[in-house]
Protein backbone atom coordinates (compact mmCIF):
# COMPACT_ATOMS: atom_id res chain seq x y z
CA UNK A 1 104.05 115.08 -92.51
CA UNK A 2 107.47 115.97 -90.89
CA UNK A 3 110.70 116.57 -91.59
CA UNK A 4 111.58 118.28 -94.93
CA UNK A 5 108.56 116.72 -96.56
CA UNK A 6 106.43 118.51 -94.10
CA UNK A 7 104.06 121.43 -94.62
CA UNK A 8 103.25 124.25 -92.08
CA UNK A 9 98.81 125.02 -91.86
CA UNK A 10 97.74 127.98 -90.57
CA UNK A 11 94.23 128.76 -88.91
CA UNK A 12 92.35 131.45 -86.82
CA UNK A 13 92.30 131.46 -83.05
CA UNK A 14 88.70 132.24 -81.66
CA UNK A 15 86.53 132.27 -79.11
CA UNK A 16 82.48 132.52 -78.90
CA UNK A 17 80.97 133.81 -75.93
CA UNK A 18 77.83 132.25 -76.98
CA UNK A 19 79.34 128.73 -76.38
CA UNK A 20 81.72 130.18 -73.80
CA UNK A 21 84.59 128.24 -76.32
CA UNK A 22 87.91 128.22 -77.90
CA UNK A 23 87.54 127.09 -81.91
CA UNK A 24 90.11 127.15 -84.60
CA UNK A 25 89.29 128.08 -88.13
CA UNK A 26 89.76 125.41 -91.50
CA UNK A 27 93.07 125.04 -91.82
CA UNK A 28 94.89 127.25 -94.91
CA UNK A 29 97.00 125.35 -97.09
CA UNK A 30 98.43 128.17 -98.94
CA UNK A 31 101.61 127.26 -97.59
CA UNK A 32 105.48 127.76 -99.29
CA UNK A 33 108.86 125.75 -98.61
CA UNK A 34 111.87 127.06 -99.09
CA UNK A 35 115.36 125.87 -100.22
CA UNK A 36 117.03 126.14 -96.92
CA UNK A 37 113.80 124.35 -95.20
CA UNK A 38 112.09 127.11 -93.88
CA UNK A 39 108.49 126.91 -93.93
CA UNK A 40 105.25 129.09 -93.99
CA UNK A 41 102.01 129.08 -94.49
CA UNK A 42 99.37 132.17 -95.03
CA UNK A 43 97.15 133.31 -92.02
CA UNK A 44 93.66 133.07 -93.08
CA UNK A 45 92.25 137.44 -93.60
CA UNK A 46 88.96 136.56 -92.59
CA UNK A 47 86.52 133.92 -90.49
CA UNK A 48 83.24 132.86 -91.90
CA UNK A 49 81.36 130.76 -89.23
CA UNK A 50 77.80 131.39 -89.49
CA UNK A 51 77.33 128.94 -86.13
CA UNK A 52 79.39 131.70 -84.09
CA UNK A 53 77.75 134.94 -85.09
CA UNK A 54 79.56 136.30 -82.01
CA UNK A 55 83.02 134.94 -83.04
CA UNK A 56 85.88 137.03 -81.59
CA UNK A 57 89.90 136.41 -83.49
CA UNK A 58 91.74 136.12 -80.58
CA UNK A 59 95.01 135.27 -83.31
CA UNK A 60 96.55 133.08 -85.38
CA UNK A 61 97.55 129.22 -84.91
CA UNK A 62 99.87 127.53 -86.79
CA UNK A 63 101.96 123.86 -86.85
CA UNK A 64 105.61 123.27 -86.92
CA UNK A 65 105.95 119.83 -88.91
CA UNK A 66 109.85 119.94 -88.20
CA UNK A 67 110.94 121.63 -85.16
CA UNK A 68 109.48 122.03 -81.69
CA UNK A 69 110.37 124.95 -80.95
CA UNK A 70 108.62 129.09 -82.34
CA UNK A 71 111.03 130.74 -84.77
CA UNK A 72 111.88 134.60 -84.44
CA UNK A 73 109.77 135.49 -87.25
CA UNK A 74 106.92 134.34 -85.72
CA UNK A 75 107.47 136.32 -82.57
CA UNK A 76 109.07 139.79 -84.43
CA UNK A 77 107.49 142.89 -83.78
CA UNK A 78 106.31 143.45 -87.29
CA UNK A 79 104.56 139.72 -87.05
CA UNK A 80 102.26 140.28 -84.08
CA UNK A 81 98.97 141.00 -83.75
CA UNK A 82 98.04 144.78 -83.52
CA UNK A 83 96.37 145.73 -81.28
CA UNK A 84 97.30 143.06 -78.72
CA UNK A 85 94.52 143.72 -76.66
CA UNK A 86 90.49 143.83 -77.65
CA UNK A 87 87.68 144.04 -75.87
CA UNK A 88 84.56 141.71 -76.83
CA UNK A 89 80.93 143.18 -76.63
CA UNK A 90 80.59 142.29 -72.73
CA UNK A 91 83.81 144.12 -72.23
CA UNK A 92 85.86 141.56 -71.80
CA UNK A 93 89.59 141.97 -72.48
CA UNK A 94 91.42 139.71 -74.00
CA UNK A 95 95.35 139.63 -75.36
CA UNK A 96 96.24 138.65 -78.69
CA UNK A 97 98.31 135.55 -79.08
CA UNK A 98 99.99 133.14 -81.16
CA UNK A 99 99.35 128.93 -80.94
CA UNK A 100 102.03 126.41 -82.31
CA UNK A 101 101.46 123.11 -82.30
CA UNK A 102 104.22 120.40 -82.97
CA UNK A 103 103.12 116.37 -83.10
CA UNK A 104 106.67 114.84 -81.60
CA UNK A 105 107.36 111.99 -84.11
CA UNK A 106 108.87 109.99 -81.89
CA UNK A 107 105.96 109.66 -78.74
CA UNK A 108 103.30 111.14 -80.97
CA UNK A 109 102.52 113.81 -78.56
CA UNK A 110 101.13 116.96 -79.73
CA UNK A 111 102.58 119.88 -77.78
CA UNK A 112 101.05 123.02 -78.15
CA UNK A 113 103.01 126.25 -77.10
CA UNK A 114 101.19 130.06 -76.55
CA UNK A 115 102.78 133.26 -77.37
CA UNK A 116 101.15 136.35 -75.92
CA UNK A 117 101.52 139.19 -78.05
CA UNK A 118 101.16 141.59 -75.56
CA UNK A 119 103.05 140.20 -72.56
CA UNK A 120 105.46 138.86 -74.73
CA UNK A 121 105.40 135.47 -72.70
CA UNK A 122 105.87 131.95 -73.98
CA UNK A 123 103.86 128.93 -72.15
CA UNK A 124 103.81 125.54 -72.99
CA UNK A 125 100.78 123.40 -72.32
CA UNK A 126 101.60 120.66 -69.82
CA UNK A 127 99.61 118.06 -67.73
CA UNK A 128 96.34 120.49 -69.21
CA UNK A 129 97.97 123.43 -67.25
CA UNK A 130 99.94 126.47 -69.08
CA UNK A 131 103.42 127.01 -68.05
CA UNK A 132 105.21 129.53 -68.41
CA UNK A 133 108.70 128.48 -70.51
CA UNK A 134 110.15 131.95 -71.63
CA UNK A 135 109.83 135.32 -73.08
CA UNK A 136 110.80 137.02 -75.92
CA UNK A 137 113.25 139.94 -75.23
CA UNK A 138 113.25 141.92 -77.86
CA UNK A 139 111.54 143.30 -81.36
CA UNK A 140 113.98 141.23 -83.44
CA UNK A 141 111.86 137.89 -82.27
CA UNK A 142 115.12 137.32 -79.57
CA UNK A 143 113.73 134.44 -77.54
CA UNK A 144 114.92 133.59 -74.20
CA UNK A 145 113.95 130.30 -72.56
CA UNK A 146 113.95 130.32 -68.22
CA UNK A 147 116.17 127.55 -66.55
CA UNK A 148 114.84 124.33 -66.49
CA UNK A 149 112.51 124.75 -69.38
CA UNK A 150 112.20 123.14 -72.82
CA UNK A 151 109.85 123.28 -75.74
CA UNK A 152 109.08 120.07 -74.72
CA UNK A 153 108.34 117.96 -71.65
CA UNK A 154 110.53 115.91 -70.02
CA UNK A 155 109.93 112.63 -70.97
């Protein structure tokens, strides 16, 4: 659902090097609107998939039923993943990051936008390619989008 009717579902961000894959977790529900229409839901503490033994949490996902766009408080300092960077058993390093996904209720497109918690970049996924659309500037969450860019493609 959108709008101020909407909920926002969290999830786990993984990858397998088994299946040489990206898989989210189940979705948490455990979710809380507020008065003024913010939104959040509660990041799943651990993964249980006995299929992917090898799982490594690359970070969190979550949806955005109203707004395209990643708040501050999902960027702040305090909010991102520590340590940014891990190493899987091949030694393989991989930053931390962030997934948003927003279904545009108007051309039901899902957009899906990629925070790195180490570089502190923002890319959006377009025509199956990541691009990068800004940065966040500072520890407050500050974000600043590069000329020409959007949260979403031009239509």
């Amino acid at each position: 659902m959108n709008g101020k009717y909407g909920f926002e579902y969290c999830a786990l961000y993984y990858y397998s090097s088994q299946k040489n894959a990206f898989f989210l977790s189940y979705l948490s529900d455990f979710s809380q609107n507020f008065p003024n229409g913010t939104k959040r839901c509660t990041v799943p503490r651990s993964l249980s998939d006995p299929i992917h033994k090898d799982a490594l949490v690359l970070g969190d996902a979550h949806n955005h039923p109203h707004n395209p766009a990643l708040s501050e408080p999902d960027v702040q300092a305090d909010k991102r993943w520590k340590p940014s960077r891990i190493a899987d058993s091949s030694g393989r390093v991989w930053d931390r990051s962030t997934l948003m996904f927003f279904r545009d209720k108007y051309s039901g497109r899902c957009n899906v936008v990629f925070f790195n918690n180490r570089t502190l970049v923002i890319s959006a996924l377009r025509n199956r390619k990541w691009i990068e659309i800004g940065k966040v500037v500072n520890d407050q969450g500050h974000i600043q989008i590069h000329d020409g860019m959007d949260w979403l493609p031009e239509q």
